[in-house]
C-alpha atoms as a PDB file:
ATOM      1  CA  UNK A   1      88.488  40.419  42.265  1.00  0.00           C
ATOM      2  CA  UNK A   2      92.416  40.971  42.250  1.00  0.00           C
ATOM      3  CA  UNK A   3      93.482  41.158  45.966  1.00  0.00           C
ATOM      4  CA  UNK A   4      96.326  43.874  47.460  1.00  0.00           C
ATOM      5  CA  UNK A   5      97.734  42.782  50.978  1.00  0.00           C
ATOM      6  CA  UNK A   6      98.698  45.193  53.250  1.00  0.00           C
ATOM      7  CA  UNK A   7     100.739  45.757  56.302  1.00  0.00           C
ATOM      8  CA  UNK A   8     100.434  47.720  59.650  1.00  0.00           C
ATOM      9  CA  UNK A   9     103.424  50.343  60.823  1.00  0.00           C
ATOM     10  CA  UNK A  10     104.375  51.252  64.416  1.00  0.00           C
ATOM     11  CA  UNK A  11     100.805  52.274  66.569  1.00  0.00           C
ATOM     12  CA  UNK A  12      99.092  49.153  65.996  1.00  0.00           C
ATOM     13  CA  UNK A  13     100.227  47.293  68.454  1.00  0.00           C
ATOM     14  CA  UNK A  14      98.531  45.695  71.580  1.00  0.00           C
ATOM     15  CA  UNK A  15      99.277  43.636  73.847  1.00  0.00           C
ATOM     16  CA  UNK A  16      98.384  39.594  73.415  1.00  0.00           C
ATOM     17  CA  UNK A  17      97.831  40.367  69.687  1.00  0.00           C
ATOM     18  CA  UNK A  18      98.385  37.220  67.740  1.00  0.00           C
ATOM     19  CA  UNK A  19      97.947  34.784  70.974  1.00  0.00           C
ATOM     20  CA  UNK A  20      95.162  33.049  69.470  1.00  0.00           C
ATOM     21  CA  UNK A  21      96.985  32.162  66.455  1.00  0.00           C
ATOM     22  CA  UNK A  22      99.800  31.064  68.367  1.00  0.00           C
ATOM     23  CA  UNK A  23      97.841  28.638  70.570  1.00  0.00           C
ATOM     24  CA  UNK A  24      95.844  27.022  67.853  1.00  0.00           C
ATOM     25  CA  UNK A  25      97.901  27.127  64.825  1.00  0.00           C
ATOM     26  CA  UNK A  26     101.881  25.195  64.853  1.00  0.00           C
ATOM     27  CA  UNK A  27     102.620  27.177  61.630  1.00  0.00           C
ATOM     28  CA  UNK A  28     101.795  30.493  63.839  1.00  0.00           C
ATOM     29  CA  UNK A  29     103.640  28.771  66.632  1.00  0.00           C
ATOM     30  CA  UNK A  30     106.737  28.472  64.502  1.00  0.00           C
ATOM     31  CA  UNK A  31     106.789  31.987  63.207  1.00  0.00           C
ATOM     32  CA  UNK A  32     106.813  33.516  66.681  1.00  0.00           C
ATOM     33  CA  UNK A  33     109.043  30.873  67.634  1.00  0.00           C
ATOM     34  CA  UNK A  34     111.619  31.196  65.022  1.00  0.00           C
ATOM     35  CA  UNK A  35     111.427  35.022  65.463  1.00  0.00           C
ATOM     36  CA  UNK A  36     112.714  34.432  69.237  1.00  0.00           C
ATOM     37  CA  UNK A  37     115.640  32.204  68.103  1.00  0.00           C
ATOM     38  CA  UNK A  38     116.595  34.903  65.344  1.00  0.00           C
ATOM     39  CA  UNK A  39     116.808  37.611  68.120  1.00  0.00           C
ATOM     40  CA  UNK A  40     117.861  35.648  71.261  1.00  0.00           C
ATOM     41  CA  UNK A  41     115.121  37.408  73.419  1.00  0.00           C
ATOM     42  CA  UNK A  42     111.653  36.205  74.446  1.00  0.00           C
ATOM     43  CA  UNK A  43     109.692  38.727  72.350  1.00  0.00           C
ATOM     44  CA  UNK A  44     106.520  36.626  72.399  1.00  0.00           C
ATOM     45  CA  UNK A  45     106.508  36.908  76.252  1.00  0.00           C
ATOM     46  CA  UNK A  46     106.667  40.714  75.880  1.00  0.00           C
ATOM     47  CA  UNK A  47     104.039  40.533  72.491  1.00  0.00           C
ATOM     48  CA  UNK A  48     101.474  38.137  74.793  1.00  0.00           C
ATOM     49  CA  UNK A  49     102.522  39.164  78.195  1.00  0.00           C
ATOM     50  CA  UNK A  50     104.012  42.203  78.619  1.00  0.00           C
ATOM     51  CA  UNK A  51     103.579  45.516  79.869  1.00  0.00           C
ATOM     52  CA  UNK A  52     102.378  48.256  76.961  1.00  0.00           C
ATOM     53  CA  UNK A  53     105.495  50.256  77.481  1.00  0.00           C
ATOM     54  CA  UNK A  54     107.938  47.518  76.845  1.00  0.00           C
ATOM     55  CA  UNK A  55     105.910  46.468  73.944  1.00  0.00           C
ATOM     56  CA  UNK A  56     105.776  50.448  72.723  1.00  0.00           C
ATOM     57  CA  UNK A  57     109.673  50.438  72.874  1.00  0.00           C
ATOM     58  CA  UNK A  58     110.745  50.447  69.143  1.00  0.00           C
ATOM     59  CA  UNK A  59     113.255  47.923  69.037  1.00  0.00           C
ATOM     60  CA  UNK A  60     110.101  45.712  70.396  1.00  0.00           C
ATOM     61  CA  UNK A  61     107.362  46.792  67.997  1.00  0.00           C
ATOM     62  CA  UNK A  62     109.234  46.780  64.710  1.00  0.00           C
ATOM     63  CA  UNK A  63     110.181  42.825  64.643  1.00  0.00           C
ATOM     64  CA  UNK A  64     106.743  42.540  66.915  1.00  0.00           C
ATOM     65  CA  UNK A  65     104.394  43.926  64.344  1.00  0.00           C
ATOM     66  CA  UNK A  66     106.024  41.897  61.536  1.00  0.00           C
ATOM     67  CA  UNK A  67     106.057  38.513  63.327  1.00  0.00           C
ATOM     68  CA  UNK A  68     102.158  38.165  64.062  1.00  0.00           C
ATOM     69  CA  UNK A  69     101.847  40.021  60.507  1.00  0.00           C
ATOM     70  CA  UNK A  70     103.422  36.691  58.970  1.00  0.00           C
ATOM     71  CA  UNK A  71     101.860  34.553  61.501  1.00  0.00           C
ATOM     72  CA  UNK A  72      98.440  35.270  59.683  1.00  0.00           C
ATOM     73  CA  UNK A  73      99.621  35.154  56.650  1.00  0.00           C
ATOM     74  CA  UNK A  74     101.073  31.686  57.431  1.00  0.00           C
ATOM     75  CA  UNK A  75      97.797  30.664  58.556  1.00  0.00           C
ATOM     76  CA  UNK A  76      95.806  31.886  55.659  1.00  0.00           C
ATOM     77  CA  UNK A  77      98.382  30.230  53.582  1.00  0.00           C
ATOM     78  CA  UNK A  78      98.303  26.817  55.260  1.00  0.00           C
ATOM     79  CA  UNK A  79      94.532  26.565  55.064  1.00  0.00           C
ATOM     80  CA  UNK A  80      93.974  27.474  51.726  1.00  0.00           C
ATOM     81  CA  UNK A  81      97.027  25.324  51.113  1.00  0.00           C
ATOM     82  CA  UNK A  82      98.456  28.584  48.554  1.00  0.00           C
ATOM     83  CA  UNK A  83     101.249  30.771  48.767  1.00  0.00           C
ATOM     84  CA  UNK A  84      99.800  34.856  49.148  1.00  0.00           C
ATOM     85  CA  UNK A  85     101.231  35.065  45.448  1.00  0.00           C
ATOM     86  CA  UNK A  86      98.322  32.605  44.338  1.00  0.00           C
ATOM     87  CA  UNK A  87      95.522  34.671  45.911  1.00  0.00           C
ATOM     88  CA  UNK A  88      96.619  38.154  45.550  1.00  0.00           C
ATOM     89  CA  UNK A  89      98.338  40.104  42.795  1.00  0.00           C
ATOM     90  CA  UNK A  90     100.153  43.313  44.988  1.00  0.00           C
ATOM     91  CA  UNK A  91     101.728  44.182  48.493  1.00  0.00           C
ATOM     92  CA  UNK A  92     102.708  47.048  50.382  1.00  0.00           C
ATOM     93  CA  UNK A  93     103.166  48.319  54.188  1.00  0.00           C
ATOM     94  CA  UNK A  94     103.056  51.333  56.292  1.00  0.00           C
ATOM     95  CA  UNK A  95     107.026  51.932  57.611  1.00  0.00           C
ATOM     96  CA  UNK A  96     107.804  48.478  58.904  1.00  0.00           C
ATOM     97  CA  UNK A  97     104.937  47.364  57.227  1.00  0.00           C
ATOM     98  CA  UNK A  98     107.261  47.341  54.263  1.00  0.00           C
ATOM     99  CA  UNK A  99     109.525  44.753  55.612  1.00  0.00           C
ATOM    100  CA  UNK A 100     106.285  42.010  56.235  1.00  0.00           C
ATOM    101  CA  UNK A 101     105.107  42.858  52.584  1.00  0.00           C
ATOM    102  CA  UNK A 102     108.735  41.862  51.433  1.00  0.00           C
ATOM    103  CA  UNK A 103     108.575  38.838  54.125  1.00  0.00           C
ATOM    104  CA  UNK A 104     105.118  37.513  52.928  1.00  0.00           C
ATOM    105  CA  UNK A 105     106.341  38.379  49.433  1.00  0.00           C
ATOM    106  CA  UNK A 106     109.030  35.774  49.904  1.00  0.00           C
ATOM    107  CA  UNK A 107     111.275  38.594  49.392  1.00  0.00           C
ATOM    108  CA  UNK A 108     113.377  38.427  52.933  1.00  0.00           C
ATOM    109  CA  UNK A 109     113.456  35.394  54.898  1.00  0.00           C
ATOM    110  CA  UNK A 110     111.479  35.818  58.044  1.00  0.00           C
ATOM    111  CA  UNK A 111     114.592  35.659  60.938  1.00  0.00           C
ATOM    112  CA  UNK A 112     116.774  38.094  59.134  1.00  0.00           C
ATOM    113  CA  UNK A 113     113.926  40.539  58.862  1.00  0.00           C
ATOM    114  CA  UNK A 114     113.709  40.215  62.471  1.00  0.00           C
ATOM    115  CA  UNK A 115     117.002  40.960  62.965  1.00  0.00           C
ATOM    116  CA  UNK A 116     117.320  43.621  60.415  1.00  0.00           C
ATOM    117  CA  UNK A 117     113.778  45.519  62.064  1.00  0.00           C
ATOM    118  CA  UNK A 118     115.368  45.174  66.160  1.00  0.00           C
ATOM    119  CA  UNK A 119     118.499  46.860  64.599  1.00  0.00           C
ATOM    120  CA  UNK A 120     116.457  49.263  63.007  1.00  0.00           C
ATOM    121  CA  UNK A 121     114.675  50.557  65.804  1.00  0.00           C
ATOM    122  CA  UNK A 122     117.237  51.228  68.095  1.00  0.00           C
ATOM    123  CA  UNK A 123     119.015  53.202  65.385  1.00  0.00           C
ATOM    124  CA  UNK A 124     115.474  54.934  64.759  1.00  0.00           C
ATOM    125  CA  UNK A 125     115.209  55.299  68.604  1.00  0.00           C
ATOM    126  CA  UNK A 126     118.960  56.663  68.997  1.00  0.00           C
ATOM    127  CA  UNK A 127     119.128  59.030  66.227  1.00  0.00           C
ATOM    128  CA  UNK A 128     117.347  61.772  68.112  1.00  0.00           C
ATOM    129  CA  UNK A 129     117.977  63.024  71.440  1.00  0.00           C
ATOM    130  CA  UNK A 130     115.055  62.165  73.991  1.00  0.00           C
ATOM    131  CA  UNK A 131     112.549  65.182  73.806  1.00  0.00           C
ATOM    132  CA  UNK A 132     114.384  66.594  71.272  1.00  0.00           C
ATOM    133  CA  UNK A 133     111.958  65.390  68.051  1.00  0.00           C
ATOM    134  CA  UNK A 134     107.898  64.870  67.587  1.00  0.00           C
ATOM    135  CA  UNK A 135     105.311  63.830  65.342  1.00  0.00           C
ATOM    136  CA  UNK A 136     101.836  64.999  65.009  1.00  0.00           C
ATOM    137  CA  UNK A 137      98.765  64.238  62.939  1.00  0.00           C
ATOM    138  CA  UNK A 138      96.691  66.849  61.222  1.00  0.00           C
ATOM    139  CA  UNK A 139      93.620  66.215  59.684  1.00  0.00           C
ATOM    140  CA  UNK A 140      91.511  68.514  57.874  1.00  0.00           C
ATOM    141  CA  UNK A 141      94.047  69.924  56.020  1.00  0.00           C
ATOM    142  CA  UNK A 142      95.810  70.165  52.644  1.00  0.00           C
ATOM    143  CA  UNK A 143      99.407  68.827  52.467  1.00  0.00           C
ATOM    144  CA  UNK A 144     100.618  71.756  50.733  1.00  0.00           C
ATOM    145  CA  UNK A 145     100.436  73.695  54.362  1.00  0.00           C
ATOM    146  CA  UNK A 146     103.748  72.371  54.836  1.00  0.00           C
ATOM    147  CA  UNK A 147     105.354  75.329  53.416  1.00  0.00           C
ATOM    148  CA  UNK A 148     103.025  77.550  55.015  1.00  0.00           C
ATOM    149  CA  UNK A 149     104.320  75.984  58.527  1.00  0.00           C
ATOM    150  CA  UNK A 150     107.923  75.844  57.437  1.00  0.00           C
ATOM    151  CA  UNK A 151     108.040  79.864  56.584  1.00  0.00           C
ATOM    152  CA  UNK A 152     105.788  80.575  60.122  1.00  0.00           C
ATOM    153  CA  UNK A 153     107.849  78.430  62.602  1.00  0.00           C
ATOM    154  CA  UNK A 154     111.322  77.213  61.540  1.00  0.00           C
ATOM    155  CA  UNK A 155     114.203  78.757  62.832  1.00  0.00           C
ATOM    156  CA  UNK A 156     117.540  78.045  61.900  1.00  0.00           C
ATOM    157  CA  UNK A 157     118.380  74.446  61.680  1.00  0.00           C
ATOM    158  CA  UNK A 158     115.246  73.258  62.794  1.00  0.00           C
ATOM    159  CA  UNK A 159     113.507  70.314  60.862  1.00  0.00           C
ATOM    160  CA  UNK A 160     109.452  70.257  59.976  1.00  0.00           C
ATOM    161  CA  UNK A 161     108.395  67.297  57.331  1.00  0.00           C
ATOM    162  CA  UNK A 162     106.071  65.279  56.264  1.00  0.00           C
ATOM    163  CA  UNK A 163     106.366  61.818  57.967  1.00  0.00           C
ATOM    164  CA  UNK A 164     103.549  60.267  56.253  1.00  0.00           C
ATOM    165  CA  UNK A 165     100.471  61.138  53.742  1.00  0.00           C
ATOM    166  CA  UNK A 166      97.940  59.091  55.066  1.00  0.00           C
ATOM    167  CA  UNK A 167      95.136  60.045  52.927  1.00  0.00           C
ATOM    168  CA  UNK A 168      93.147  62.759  51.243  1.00  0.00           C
ATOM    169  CA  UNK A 169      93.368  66.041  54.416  1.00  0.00           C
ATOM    170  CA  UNK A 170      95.094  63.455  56.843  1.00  0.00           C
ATOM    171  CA  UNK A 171      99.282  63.606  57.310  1.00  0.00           C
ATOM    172  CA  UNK A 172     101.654  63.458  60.237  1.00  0.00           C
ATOM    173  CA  UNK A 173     104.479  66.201  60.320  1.00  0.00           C
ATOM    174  CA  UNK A 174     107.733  64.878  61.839  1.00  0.00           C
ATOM    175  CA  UNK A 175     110.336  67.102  63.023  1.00  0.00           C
ATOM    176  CA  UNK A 176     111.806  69.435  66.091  1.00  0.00           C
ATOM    177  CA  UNK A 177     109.492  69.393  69.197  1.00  0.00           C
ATOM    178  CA  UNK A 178     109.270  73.037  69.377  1.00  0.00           C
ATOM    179  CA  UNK A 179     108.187  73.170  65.748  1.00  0.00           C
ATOM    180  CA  UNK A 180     105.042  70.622  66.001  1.00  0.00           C
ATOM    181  CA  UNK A 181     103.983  71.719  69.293  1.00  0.00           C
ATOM    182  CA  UNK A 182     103.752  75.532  67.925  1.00  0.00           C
ATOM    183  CA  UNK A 183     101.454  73.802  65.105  1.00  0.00           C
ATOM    184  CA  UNK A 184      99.015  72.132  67.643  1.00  0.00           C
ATOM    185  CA  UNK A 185      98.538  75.221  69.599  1.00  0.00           C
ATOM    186  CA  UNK A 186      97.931  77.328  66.788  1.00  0.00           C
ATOM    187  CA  UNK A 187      96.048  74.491  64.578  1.00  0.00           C
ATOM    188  CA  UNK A 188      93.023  76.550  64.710  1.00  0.00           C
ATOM    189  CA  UNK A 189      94.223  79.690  63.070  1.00  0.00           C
ATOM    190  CA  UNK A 190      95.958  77.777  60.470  1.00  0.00           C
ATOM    191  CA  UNK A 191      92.788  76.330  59.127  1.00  0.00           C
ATOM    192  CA  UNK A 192      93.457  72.601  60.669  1.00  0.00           C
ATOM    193  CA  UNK A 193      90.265  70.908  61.774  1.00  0.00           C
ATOM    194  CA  UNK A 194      92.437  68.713  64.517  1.00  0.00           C
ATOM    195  CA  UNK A 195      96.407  68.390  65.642  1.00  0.00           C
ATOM    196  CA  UNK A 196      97.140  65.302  67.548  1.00  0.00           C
ATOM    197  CA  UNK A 197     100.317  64.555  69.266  1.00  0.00           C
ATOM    198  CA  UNK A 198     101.482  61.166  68.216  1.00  0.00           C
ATOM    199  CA  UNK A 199     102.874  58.713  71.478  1.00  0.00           C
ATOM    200  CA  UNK A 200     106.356  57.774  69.850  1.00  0.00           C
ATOM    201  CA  UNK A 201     109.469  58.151  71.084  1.00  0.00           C
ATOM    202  CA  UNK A 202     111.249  59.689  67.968  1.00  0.00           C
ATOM    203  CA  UNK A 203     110.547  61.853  64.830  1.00  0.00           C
ATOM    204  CA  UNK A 204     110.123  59.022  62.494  1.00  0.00           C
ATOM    205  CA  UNK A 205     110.435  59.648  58.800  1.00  0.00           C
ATOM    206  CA  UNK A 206     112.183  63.195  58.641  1.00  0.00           C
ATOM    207  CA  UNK A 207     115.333  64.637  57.882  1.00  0.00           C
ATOM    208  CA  UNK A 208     116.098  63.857  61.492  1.00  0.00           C
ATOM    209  CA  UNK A 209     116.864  60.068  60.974  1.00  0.00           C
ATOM    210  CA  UNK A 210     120.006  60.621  59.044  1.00  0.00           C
ATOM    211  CA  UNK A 211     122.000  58.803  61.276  1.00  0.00           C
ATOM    212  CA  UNK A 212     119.456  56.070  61.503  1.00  0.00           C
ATOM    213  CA  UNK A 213     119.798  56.077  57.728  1.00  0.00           C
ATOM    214  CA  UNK A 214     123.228  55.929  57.452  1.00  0.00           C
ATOM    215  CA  UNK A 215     123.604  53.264  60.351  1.00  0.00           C
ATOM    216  CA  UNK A 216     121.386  50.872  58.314  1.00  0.00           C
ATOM    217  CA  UNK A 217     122.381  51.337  55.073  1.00  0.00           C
ATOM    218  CA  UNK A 218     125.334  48.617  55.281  1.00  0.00           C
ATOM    219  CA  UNK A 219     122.704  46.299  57.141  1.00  0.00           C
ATOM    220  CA  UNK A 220     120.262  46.701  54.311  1.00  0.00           C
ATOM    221  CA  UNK A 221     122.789  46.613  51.607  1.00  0.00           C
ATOM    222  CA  UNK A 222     124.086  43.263  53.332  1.00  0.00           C
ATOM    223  CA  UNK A 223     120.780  41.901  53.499  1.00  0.00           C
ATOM    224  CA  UNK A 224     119.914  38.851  51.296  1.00  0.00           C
ATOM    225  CA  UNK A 225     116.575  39.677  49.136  1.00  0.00           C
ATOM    226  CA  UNK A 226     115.051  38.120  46.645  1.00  0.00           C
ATOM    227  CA  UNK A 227     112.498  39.176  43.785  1.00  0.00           C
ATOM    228  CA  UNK A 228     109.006  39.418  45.704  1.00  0.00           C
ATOM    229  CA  UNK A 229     106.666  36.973  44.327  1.00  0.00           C
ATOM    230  CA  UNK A 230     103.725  39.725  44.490  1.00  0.00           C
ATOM    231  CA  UNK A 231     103.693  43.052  42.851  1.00  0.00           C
ATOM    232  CA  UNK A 232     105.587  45.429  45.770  1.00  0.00           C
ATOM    233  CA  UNK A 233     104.598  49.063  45.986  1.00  0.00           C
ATOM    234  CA  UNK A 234     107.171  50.734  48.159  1.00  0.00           C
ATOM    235  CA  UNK A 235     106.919  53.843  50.399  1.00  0.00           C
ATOM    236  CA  UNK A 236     109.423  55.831  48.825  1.00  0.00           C
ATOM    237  CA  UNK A 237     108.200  56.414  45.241  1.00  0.00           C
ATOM    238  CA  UNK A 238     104.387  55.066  45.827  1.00  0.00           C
ATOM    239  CA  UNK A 239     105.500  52.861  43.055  1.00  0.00           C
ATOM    240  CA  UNK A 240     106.176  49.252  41.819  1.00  0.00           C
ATOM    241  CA  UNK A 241     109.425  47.631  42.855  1.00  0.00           C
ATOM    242  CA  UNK A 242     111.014  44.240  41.364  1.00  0.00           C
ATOM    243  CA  UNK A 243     114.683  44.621  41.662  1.00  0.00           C
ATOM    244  CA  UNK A 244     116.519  43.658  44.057  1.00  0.00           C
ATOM    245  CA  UNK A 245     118.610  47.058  44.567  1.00  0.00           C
ATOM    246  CA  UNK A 246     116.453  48.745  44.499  1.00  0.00           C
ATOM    247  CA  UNK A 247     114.437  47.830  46.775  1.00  0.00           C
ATOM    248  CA  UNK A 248     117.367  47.910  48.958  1.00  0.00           C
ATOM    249  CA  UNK A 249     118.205  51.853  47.844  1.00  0.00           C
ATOM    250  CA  UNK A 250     114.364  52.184  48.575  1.00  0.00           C
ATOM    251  CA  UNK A 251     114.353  50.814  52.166  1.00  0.00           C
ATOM    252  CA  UNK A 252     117.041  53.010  53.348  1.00  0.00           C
ATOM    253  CA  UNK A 253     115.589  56.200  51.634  1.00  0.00           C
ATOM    254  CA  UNK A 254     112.363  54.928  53.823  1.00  0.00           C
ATOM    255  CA  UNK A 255     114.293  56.059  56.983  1.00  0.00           C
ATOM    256  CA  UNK A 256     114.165  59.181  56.049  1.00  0.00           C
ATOM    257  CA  UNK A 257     111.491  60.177  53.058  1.00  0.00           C
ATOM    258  CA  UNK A 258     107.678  60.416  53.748  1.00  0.00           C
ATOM    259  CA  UNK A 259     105.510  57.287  54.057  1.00  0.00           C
ATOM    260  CA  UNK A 260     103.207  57.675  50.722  1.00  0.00           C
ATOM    261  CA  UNK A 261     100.606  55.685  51.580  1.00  0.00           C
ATOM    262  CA  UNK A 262      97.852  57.552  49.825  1.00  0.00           C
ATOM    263  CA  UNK A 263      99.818  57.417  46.787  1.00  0.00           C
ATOM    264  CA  UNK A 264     100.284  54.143  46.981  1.00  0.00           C
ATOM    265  CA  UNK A 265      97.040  53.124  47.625  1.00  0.00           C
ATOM    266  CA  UNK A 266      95.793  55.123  44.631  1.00  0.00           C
ATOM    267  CA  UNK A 267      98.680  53.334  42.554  1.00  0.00           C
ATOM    268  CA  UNK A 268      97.228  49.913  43.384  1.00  0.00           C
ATOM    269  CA  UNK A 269      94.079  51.140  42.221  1.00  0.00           C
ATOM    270  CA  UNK A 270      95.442  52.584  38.927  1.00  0.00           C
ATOM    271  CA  UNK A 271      97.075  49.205  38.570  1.00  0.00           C
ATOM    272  CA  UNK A 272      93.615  47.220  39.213  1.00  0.00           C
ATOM    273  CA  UNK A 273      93.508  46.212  42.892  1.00  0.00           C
ATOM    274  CA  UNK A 274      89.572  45.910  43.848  1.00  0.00           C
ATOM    275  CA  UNK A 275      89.942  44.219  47.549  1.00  0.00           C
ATOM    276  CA  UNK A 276      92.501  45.166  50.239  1.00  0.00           C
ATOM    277  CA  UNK A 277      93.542  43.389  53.316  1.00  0.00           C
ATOM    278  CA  UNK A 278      94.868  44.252  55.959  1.00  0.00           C
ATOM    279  CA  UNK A 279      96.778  41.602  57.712  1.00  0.00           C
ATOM    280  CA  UNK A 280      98.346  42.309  60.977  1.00  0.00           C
ATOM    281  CA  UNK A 281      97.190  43.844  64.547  1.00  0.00           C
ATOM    282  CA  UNK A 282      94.611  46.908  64.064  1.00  0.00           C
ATOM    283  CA  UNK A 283      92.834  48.502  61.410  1.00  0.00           C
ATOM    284  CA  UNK A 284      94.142  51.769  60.658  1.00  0.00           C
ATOM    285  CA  UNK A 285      94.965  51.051  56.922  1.00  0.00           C
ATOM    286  CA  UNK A 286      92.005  49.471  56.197  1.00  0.00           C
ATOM    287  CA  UNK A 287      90.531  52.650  57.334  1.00  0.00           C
ATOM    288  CA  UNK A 288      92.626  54.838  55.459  1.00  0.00           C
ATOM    289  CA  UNK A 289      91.960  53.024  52.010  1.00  0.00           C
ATOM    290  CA  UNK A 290      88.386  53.469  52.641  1.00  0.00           C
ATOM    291  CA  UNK A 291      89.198  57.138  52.817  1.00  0.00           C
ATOM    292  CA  UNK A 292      91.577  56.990  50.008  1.00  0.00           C
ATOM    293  CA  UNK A 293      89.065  55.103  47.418  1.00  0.00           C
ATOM    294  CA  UNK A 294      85.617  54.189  48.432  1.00  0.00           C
ATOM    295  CA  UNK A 295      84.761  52.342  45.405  1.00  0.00           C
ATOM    296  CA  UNK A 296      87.496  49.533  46.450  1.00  0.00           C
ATOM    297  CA  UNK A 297      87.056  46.956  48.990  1.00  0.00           C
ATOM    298  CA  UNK A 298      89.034  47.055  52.158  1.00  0.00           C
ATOM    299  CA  UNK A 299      89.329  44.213  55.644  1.00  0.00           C
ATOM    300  CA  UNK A 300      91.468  43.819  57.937  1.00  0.00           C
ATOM    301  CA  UNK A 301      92.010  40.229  59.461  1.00  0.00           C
ATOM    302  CA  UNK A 302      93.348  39.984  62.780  1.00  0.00           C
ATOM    303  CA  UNK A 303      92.481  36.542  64.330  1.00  0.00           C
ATOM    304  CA  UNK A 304      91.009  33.225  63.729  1.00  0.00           C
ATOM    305  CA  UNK A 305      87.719  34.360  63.369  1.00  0.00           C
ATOM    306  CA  UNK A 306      88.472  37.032  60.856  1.00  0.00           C
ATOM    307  CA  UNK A 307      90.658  34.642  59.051  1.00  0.00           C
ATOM    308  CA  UNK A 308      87.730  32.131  58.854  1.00  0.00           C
ATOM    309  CA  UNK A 309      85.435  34.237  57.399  1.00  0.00           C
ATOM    310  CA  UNK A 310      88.213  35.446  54.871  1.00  0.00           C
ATOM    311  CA  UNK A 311      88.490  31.874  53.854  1.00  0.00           C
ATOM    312  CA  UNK A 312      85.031  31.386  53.573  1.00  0.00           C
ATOM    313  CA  UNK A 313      84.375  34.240  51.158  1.00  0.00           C
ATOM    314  CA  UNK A 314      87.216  32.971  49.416  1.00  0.00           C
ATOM    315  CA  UNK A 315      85.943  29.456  48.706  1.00  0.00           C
ATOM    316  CA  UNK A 316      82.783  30.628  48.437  1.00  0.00           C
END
């Protein structure tokens, strides 16, 4: 059964997620510890002990999210005594997820993704005025009612996109707060079964993270990367990636360009992934491919005991 790993975005986090890991396991231990180092900040005090609001603070999830992402798959990888390229053929993550795809991939090294994700937050987080931007999912729906929502409630400059196509009649529109909240209060009338406010801070994946995008762009450009040992499908395109620059061109364009996850999922398919896993906190994508494609497998493994049993069916 040919394997596809993949890896949560921002809203998965918890609190203490990935403590279990780091008390049993040195390898874990040594991921979280090396990711403190790279940053100069305690993050695993604020990822184990913290309040949810400092952990919620973007410059805090992004590295957070990735760090006990690669703790598990350092785990998995130290008991099986293989590299994720020996078990699974493909790769891909939600947003950030992206960067611990390219990290377990062997693609970045783990401290300068750290790095690279704290930077990108705060330029995520400081693009937008506080207040000014929103994001909201609507499920029920057809994608192609962005249009219909564009000609209805945009007025001159504002900004209404499509942050992320999350599977078949479930997307998040990201954009001016004025716009999204007009679609949630007239959801009904539109024909959407449910609008949902999202809790972030900033309109994530829209036109209005052009200075984000243009603030990282010399970061990502300067970034070492390497060919990714599995088969990387990237968020942009909803396609395979192998070289180098363009997987650079692709992570800036992420900033700004709609998270194609059902696309991607469906490429993985096309391409001959039977079994997903999710590896990291939550299980939102494991959810969403079972949504996408219910004829494919789909797990997510958080902690040891999840692990266990994924080793288990493995050797098996």
């Amino acid at each position: 059964m040919t394997n596809a790993f993949i890896f949560p975005g921002q809203g998965s986090q918890r609190v203490g997620m990935g403590k279990d890991l780091y008390d049993n396991f040195q390898v874990a231990k040594e991921v979280f510890q090396e990711v403190d180092d790279a940053l100069s900040i305690n993050l695993s005090r604020i990822i184990f002990n913290g309040d949810e609001e400092e952990l919620k603070l973007t410059i805090n999830t992004q590295p957070a999210l990735m760090t006990v992402s690669f703790a598990i798959v350092r785990v998995i990888e130290d008991m099986l005594g293989k590299n994720l390229s020996e078990i699974g053929k493909f790769t891909a993550g939600h947003s950030l997820g992206e960067y611990s795809a390219l990290v377990s991939a062997r693609s970045i090294r783990l401290r300068d993704a750290a790095i690279i994700l704290r930077l990108r937050g705060e330029f995520m987080q400081n693009a937008v005025p506080v207040n000014i931007g929103a994001m909201a999912a609507l499920i029920g729906v057809d994608i192609n009612i962005i249009e219909e929502i564009r000609s209805i409630y945009v007025k001159n400059d504002e900004i209404i996109d499509i942050g992320n196509d999350n599977a078949p009649g479930q997307f998040v529109i990201s954009g001016h707060n004025t716009v999204v909240d007009n679609v949630i209060n007239d959801h009904k009338s539109l024909g959407i079964k449910r609008a949902i406010k999202l809790p972030v801070s900033a309109p994530f994946h829209c036109r209005l993270m052009e200075k984000a995008k243009e603030n990282m762009e010399k970061f990502i450009n300067d970034l070492e990367i390497t060919s990714p040992k599995l088969i990387l499908i990237n968020n942009v395109s909803a396609a395979p990636l192998t070289e180098i620059n363009k997987i650079k061109v692709s992570l800036i364009e992420q900033i700004t360009s709609t998270v194609r996850w059902r696309e991607s999922i469906n490429k993985m398919c096309d391409l001959g992934a039977e079994n997903f896993i999710e590896l990291g906190s939550g299980n939102v994508l494991s959810g969403l491919v079972k949504r996408i494609n219910k004829s494919v497998n789909s797990n997510s493994i958080q902690n040891i005991a999840n692990i266990e049993n994924y080793i288990n069916i493995l050797e098996s």
